[in-house]
C-alpha atoms as a PDB file:
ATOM      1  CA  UNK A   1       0.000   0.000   0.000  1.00  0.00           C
ATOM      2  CA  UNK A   2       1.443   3.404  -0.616  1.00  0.00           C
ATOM      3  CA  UNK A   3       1.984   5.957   1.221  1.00  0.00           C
ATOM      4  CA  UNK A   4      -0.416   9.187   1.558  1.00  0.00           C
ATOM      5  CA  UNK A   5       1.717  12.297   0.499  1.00  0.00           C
ATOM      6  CA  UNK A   6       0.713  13.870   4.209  1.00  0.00           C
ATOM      7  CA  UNK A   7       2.428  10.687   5.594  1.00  0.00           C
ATOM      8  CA  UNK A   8       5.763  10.778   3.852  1.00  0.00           C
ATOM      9  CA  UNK A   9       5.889  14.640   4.923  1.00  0.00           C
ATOM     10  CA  UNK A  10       5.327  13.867   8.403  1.00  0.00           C
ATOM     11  CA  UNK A  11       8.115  11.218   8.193  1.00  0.00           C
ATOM     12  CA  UNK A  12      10.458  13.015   6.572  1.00  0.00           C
ATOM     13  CA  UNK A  13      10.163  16.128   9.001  1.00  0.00           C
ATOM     14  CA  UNK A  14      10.578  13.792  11.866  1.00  0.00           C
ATOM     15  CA  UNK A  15      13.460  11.988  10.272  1.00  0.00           C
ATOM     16  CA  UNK A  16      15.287  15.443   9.849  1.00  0.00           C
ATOM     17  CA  UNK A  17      14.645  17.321  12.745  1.00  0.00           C
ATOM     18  CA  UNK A  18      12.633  19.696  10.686  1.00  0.00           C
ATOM     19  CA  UNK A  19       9.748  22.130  12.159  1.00  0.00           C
ATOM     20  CA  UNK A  20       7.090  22.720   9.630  1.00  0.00           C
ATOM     21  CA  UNK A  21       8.318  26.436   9.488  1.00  0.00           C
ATOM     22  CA  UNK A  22      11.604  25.081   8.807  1.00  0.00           C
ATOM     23  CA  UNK A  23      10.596  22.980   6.260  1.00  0.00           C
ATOM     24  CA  UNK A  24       8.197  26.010   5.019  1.00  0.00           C
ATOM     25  CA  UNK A  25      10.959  28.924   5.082  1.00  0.00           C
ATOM     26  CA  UNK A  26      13.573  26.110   3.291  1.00  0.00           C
ATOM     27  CA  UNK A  27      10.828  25.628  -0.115  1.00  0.00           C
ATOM     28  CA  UNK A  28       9.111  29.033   0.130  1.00  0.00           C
ATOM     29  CA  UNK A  29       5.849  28.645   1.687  1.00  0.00           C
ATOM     30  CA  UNK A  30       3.991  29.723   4.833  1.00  0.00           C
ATOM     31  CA  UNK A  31       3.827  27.290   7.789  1.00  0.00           C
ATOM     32  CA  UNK A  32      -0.033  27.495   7.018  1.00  0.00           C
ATOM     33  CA  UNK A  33       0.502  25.633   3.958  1.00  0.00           C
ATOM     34  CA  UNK A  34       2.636  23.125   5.275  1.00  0.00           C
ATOM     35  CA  UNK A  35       0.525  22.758   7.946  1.00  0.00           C
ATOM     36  CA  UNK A  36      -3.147  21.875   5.349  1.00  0.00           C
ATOM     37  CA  UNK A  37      -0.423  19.287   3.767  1.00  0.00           C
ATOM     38  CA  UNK A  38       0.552  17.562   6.846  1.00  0.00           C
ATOM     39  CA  UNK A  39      -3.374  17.332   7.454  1.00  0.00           C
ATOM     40  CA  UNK A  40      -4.018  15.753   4.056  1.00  0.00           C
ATOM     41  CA  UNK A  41      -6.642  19.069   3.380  1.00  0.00           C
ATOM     42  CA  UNK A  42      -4.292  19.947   0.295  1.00  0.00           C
ATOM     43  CA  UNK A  43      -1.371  18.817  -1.744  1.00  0.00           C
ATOM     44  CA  UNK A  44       1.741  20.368  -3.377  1.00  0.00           C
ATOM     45  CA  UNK A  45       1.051  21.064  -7.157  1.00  0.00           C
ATOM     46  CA  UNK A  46       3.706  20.640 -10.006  1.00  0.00           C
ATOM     47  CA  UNK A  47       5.667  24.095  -9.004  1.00  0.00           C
ATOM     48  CA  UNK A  48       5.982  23.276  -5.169  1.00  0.00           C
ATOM     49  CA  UNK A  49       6.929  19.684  -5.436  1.00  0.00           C
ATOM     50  CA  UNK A  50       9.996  20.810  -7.695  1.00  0.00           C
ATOM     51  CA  UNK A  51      10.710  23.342  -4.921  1.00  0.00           C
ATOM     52  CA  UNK A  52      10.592  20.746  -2.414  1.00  0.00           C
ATOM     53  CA  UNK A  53      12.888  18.547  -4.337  1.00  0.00           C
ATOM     54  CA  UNK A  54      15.316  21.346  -5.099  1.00  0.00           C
ATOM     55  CA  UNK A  55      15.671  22.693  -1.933  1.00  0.00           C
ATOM     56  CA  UNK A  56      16.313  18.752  -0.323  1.00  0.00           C
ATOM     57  CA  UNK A  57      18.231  17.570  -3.199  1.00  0.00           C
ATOM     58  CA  UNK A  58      15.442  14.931  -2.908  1.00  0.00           C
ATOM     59  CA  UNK A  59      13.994  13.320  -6.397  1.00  0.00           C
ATOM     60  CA  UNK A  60      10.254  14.159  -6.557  1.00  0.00           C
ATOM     61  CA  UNK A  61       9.849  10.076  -6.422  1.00  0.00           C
ATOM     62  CA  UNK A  62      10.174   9.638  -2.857  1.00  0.00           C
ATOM     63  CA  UNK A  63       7.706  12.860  -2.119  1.00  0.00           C
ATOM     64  CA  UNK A  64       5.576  11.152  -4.354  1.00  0.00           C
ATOM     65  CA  UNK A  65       5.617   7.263  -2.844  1.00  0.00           C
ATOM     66  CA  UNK A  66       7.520   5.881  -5.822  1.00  0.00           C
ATOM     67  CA  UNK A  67      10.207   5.153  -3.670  1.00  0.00           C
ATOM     68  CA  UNK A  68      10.641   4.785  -0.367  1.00  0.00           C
ATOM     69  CA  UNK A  69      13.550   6.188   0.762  1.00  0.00           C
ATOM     70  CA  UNK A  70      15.028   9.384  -0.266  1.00  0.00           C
ATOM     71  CA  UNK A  71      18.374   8.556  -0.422  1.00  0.00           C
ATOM     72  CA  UNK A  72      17.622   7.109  -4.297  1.00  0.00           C
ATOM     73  CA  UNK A  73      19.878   9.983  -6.251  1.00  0.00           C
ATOM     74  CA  UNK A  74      19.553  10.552  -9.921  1.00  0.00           C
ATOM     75  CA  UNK A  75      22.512  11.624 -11.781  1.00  0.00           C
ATOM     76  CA  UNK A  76      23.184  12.603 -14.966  1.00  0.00           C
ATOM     77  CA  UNK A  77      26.416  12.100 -16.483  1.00  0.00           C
ATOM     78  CA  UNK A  78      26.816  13.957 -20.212  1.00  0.00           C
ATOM     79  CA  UNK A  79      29.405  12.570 -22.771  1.00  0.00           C
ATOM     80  CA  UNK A  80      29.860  13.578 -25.891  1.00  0.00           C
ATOM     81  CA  UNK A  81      26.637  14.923 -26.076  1.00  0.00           C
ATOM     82  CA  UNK A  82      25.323  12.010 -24.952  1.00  0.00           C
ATOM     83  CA  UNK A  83      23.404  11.892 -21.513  1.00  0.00           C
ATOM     84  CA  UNK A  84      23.567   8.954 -19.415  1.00  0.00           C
ATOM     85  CA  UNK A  85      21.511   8.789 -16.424  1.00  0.00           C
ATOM     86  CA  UNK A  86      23.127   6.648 -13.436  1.00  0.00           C
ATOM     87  CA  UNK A  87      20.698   5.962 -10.235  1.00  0.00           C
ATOM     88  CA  UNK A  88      22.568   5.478  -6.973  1.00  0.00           C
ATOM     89  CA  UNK A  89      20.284   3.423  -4.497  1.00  0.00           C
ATOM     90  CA  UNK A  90      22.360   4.005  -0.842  1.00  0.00           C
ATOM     91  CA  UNK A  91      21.542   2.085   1.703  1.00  0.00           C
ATOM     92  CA  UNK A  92      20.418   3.299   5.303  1.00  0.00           C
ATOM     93  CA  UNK A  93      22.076   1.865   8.379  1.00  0.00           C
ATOM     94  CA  UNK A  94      19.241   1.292  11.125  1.00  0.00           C
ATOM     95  CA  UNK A  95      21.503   1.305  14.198  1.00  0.00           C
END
């Protein structure tokens, strides 16, 4: 079953350390905002999910239950003019 986008924000706050007016000052928002996501009353559009990534270095995947843990890191690699893309999956040590 996948995750509810309120539920991977919650987690992810927690998991940093992160106050929602942390988290809301970091991507641009107002706590308020943050605050109606973490309640599941609204939901990041196109423009504040790429915000959120950016400003986490986070791929929009994880924020949107593809993946379940944000340490999955895209990178692209160009060559030649040719672009490779190279996913890094690190692993988290549960101590």
């Amino acid at each position: 079953m996948q995750k509810e986008f309120k539920q991977i924000l919650k987690d992810f706050l927690l998991d940093n350390g992160l106050t929602q007016t942390e988290f809301a000052k970091k991507v641009g928002v107002k706590q308020s905002q943050v605050s109606e996501w973490l309640k599941g009353k609204a939901k990041p559009g196109y423009d504040l999910l790429k915000n959120i990534c950016l400003a986490f270095d986070i791929t929009a995947d994880f924020f949107l239950g593809i993946v379940d843990n944000y340490w999955f890191k895209q990178i692209e690699i160009s060559c030649d003019n040719l672009t490779f893309s190279i996913c890094f999956f690190m692993l988290a040590i549960i101590i």
